[in-house]
Protein backbone atom coordinates (compact mmCIF):
# COMPACT_ATOMS: atom_id res chain seq x y z
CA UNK A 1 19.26 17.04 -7.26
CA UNK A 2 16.49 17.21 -4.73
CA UNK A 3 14.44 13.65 -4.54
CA UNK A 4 11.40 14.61 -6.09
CA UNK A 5 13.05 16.53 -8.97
CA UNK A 6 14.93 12.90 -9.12
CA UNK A 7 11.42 11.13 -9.30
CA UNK A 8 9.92 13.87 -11.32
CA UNK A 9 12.97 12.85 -14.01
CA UNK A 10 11.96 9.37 -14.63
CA UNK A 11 9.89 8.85 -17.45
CA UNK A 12 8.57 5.41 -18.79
CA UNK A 13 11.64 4.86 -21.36
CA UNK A 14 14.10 6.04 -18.22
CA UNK A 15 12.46 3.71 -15.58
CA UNK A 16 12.68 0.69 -17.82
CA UNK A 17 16.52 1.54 -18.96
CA UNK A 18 17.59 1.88 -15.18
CA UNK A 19 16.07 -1.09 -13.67
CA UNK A 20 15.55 -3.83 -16.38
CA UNK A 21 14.11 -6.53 -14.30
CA UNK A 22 10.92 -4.22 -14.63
CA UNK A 23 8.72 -5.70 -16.88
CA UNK A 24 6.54 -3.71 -19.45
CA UNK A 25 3.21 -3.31 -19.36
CA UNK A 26 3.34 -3.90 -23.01
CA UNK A 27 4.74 -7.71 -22.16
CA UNK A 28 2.11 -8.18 -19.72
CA UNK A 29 -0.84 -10.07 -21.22
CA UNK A 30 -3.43 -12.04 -18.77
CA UNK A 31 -1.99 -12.31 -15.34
CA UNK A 32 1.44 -12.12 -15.29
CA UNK A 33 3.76 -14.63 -13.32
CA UNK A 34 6.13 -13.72 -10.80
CA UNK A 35 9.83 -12.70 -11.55
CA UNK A 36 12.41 -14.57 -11.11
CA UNK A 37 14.71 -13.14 -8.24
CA UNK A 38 16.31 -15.45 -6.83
CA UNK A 39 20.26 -15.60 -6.64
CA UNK A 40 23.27 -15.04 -4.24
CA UNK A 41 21.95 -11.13 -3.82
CA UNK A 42 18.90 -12.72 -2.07
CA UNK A 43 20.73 -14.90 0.42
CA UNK A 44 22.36 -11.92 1.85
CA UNK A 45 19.21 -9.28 1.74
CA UNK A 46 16.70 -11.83 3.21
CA UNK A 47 18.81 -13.54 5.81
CA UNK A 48 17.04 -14.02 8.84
CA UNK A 49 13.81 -13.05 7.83
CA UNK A 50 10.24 -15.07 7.67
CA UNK A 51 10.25 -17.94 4.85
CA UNK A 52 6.32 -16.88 4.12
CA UNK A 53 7.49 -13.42 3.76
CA UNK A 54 10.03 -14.15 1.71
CA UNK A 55 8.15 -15.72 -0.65
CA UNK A 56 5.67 -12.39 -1.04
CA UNK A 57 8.33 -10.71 -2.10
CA UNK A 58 8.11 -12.18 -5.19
CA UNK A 59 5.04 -10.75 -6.04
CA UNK A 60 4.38 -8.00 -8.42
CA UNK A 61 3.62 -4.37 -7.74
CA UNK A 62 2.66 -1.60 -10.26
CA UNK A 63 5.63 0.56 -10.93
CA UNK A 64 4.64 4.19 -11.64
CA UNK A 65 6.07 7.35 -13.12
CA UNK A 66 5.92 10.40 -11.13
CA UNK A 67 2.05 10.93 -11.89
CA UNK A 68 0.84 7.59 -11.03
CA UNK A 69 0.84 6.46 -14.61
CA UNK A 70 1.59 2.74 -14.71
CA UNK A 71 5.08 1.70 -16.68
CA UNK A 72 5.68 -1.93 -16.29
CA UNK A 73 5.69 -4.79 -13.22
CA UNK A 74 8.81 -5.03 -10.32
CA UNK A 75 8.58 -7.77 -7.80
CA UNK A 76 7.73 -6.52 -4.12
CA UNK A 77 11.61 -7.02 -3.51
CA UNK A 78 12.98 -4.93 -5.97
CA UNK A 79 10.16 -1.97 -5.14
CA UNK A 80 11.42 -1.89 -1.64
CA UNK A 81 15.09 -2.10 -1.87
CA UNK A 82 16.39 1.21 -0.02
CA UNK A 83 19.08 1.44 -2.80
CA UNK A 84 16.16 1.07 -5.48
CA UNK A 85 14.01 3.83 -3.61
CA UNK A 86 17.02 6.38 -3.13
CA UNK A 87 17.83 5.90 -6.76
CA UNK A 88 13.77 7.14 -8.03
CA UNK A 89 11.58 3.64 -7.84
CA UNK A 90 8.15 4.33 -7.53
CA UNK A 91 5.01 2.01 -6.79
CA UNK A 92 1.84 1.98 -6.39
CA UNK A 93 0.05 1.43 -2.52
CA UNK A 94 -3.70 1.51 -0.68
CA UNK A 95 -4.14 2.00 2.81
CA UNK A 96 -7.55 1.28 4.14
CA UNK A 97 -9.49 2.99 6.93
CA UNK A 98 -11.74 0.86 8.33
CA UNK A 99 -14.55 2.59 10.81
CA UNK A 100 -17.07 0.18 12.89
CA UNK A 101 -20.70 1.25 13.55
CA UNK A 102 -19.20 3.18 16.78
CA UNK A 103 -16.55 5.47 14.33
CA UNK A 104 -14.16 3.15 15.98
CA UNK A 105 -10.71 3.08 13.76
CA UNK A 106 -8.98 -0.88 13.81
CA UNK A 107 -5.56 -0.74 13.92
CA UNK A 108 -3.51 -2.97 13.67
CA UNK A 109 0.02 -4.53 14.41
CA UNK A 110 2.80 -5.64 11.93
CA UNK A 111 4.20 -9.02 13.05
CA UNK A 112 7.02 -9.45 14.07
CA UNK A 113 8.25 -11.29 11.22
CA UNK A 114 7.30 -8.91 8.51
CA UNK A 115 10.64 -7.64 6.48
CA UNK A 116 9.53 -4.40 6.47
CA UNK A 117 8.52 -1.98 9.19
CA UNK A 118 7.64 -5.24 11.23
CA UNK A 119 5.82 -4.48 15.35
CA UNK A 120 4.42 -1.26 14.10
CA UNK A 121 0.94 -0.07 14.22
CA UNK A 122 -0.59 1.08 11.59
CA UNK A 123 -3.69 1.87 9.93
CA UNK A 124 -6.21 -0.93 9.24
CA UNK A 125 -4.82 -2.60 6.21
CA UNK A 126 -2.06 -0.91 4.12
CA UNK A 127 -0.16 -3.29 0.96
CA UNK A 128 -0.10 -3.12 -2.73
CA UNK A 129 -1.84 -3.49 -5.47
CA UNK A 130 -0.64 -6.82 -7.72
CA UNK A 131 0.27 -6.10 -11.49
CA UNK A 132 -2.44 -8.05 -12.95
CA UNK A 133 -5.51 -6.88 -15.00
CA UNK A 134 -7.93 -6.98 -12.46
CA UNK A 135 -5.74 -4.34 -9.92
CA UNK A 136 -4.72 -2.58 -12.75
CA UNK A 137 -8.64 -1.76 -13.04
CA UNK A 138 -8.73 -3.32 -15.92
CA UNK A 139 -12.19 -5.55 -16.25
CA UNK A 140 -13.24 -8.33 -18.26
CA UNK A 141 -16.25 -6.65 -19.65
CA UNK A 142 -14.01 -3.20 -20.48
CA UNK A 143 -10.52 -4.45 -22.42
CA UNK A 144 -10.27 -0.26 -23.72
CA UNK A 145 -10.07 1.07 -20.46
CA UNK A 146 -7.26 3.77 -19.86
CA UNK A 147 -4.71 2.43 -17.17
CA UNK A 148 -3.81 6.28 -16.63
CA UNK A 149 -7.20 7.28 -15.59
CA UNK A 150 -7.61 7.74 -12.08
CA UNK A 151 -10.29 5.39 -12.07
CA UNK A 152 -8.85 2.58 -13.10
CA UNK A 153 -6.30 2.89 -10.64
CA UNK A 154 -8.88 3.63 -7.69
CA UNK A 155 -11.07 -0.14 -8.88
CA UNK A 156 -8.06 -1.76 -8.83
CA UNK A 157 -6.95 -0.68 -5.85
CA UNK A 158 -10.23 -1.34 -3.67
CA UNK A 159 -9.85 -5.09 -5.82
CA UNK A 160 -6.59 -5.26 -3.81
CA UNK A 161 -8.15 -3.95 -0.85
CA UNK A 162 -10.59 -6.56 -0.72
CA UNK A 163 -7.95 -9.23 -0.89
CA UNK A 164 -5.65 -8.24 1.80
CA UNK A 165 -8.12 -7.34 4.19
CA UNK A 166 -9.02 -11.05 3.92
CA UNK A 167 -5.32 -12.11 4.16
CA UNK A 168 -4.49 -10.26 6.94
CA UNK A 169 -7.22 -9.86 8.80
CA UNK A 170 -9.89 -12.77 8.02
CA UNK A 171 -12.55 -9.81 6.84
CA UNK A 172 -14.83 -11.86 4.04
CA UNK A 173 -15.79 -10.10 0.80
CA UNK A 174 -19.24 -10.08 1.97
CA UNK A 175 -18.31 -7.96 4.53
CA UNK A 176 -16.33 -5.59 2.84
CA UNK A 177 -17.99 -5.24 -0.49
CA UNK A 178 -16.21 -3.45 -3.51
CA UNK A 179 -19.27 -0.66 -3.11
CA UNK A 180 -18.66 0.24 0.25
CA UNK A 181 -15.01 0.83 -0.27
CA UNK A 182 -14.45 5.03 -0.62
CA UNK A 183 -11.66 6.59 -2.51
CA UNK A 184 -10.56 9.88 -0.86
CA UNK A 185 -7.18 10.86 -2.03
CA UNK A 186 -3.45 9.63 -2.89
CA UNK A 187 -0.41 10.72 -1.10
CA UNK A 188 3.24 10.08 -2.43
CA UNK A 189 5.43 9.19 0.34
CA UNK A 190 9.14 7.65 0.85
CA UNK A 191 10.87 5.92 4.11
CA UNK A 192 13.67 3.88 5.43
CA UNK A 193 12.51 0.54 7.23
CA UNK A 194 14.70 1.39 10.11
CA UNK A 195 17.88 3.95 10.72
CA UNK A 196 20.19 0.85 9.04
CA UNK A 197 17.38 -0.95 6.96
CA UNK A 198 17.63 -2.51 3.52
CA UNK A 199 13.96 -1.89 3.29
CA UNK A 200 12.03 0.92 2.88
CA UNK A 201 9.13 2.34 1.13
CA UNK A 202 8.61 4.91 -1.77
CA UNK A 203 4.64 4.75 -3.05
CA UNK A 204 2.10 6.92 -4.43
CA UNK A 205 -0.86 5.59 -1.93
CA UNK A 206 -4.42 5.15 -2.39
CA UNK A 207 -6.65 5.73 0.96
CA UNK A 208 -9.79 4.36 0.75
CA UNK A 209 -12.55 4.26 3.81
CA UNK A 210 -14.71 1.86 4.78
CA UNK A 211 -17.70 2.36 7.14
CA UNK A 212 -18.79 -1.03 8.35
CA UNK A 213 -22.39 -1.07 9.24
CA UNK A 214 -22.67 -4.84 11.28
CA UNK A 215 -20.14 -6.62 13.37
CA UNK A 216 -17.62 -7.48 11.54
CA UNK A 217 -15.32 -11.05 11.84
CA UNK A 218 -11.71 -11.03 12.38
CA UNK A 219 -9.75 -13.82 12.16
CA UNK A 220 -5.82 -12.37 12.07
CA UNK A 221 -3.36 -14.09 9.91
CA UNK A 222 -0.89 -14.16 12.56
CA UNK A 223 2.34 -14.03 9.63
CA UNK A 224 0.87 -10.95 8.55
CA UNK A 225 -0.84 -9.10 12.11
CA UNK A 226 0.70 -9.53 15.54
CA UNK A 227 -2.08 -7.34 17.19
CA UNK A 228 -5.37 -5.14 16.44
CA UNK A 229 -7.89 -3.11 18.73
CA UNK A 230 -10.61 -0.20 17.79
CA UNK A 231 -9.52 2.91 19.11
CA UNK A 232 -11.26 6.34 19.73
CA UNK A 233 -9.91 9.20 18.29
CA UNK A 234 -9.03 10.13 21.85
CA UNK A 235 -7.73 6.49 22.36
CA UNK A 236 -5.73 6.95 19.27
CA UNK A 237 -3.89 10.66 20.49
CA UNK A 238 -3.08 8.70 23.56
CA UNK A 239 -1.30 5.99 21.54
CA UNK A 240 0.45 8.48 19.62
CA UNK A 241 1.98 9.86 22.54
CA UNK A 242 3.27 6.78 24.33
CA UNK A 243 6.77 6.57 23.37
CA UNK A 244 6.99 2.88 24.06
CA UNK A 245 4.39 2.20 20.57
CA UNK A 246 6.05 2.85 17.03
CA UNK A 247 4.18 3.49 14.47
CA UNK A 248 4.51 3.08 10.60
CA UNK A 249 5.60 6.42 8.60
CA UNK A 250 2.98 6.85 6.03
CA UNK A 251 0.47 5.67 9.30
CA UNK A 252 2.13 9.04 11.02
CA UNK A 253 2.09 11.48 8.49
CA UNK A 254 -1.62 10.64 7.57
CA UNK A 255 -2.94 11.15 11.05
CA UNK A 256 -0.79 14.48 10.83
CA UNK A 257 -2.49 15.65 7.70
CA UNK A 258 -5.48 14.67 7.36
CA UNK A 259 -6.99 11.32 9.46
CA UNK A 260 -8.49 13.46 12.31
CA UNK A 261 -10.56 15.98 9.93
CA UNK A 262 -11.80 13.27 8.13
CA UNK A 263 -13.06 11.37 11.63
CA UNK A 264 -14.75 14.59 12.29
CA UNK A 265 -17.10 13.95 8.68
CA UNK A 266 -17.30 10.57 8.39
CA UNK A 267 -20.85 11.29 7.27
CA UNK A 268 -20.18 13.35 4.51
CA UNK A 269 -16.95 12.04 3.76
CA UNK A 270 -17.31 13.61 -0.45
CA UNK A 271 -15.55 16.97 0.58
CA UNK A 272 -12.23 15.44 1.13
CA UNK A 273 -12.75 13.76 -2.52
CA UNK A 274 -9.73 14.53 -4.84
CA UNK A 275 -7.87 13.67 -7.68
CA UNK A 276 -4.58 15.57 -6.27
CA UNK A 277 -1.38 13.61 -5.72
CA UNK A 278 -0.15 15.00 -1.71
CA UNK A 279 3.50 14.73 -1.94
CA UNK A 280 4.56 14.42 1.71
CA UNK A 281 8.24 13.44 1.00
């Protein structure tokens, strides 16, 4: 069966049958706590790698059905198991685009001691949404909101955006307020770590853009970014082409499809505004 027919074959009752350390939304109330996953599996699958990592892997990301509809809660480990992801395990992502007063892009690079996809470059900010009321888009004010509706997945995802861009990169809330954050599009994406990786990614992803209009303050959490720079979109090409720079897969196959169109407009950004999900698998 081809992989997305695979995906396209998992329904709510069929995710939570196949992997049972998923957790239903319908368990979830409040903020849920991490699951446990520890065990003699783990000694063998994180061997070598970062102790701080290691313990984000515990935390929870959305697991989704084929059309982004939430189903239930998998830790970060079990979302990006290659075996998992071969077998149809889908979560939800946000990348984030972030533009300084001069259109410049920041990039940034993976450290080294990320488990997955670790010295790449990659867009500005690129990680998960947790499984927890607030980046499920649900509010405190609005209990009734849908969880399927695209907007609740699009608040909670610039909710998540906010917080990693402050983890990884030192970037306050003040200076990257929720309102400044703009949804364009999802695209649904899958990838190996590396040619003999454990790891690997399989995520319906959220890009949002943010145009920063003052200077804003980085302070890199060096666990999380090993380097960063603006670029030019001609800066950028010339990256692209020097074969000694890798680059994160979904980071590739955006600037194939769509990141230098939208560079072109960042002033009237609206026209590249849709509720479609790309599937670039």
């Amino acid at each position: 069966m081809p992989y997305q027919e695979l995906v396209k074959s998992f329904d709510k009752k069929k995710i939570l049958e196949t992997w049972p350390e998923v957790t239903p939304l319908s368990c979830i109330s409040g903020v849920p706590t991490s699951s446990e996953s520890s065990g003699d599996s783990d000694k063998e699958v994180f061997e070598g790698h970062d102790e701080e990592q290691i313990k984000l892997m515990d935390e929870l990301c959305i697991v989704l059905d084929y059309e982004d509809k939430p189903v239930g809660a998998g830790t970060k480990k079990l979302c990006h198991i290659m075996k998992n992801i071969e077998n149809g395990l889908l979560h939800r992502a946000f990348s984030v685009f972030l533009f300084n007063k001069n259109d410049e892009l920041l990039l940034q690079q993976r450290a080294d001691e990320k488990i997955t996809f670790p010295n790449m470059w990659t867009n500005t900010c690129c990680s998960h949404p947790l499984c927890v009321p607030s980046e499920l888009g649900i509010n405190s004010t609005d209990r009734e909101i849908d969880l399927n509706d695209l907007k609740a997945g699009i608040a909670g995802a610039k909710i998540a955006a906010q917080r990693k861009l402050f983890h990884e990169l030192g970037i306050s809330a003040e200076e990257c307020p929720i309102a400044d954050f703009q949804f364009l599009t999802r695209i649904h994406y899958k990838s190996a770590s590396g040619a003999c990786s454990k790891w690997g990614e399989h995520e319906i992803d959220y890009i949002l853009i943010l145009r920063a209009q003052k200077e804003i303050t980085l302070d890199p959490n060096v666990n999380e970014v090993k380097d960063h720079r603006f670029v030019t979109v001609s800066s950028l090409k010339e990256m692209l082409n020097d074969d000694n720079l890798v680059f994160t897969p979904w980071f590739k196959l955006i600037c194939e499809t769509f990141l230098f169109k939208w560079w072109k407009n960042l002033s009237d950004l609206s026209q590249f505004e849709d509720s479609e999900i790309h599937r670039l698998l």
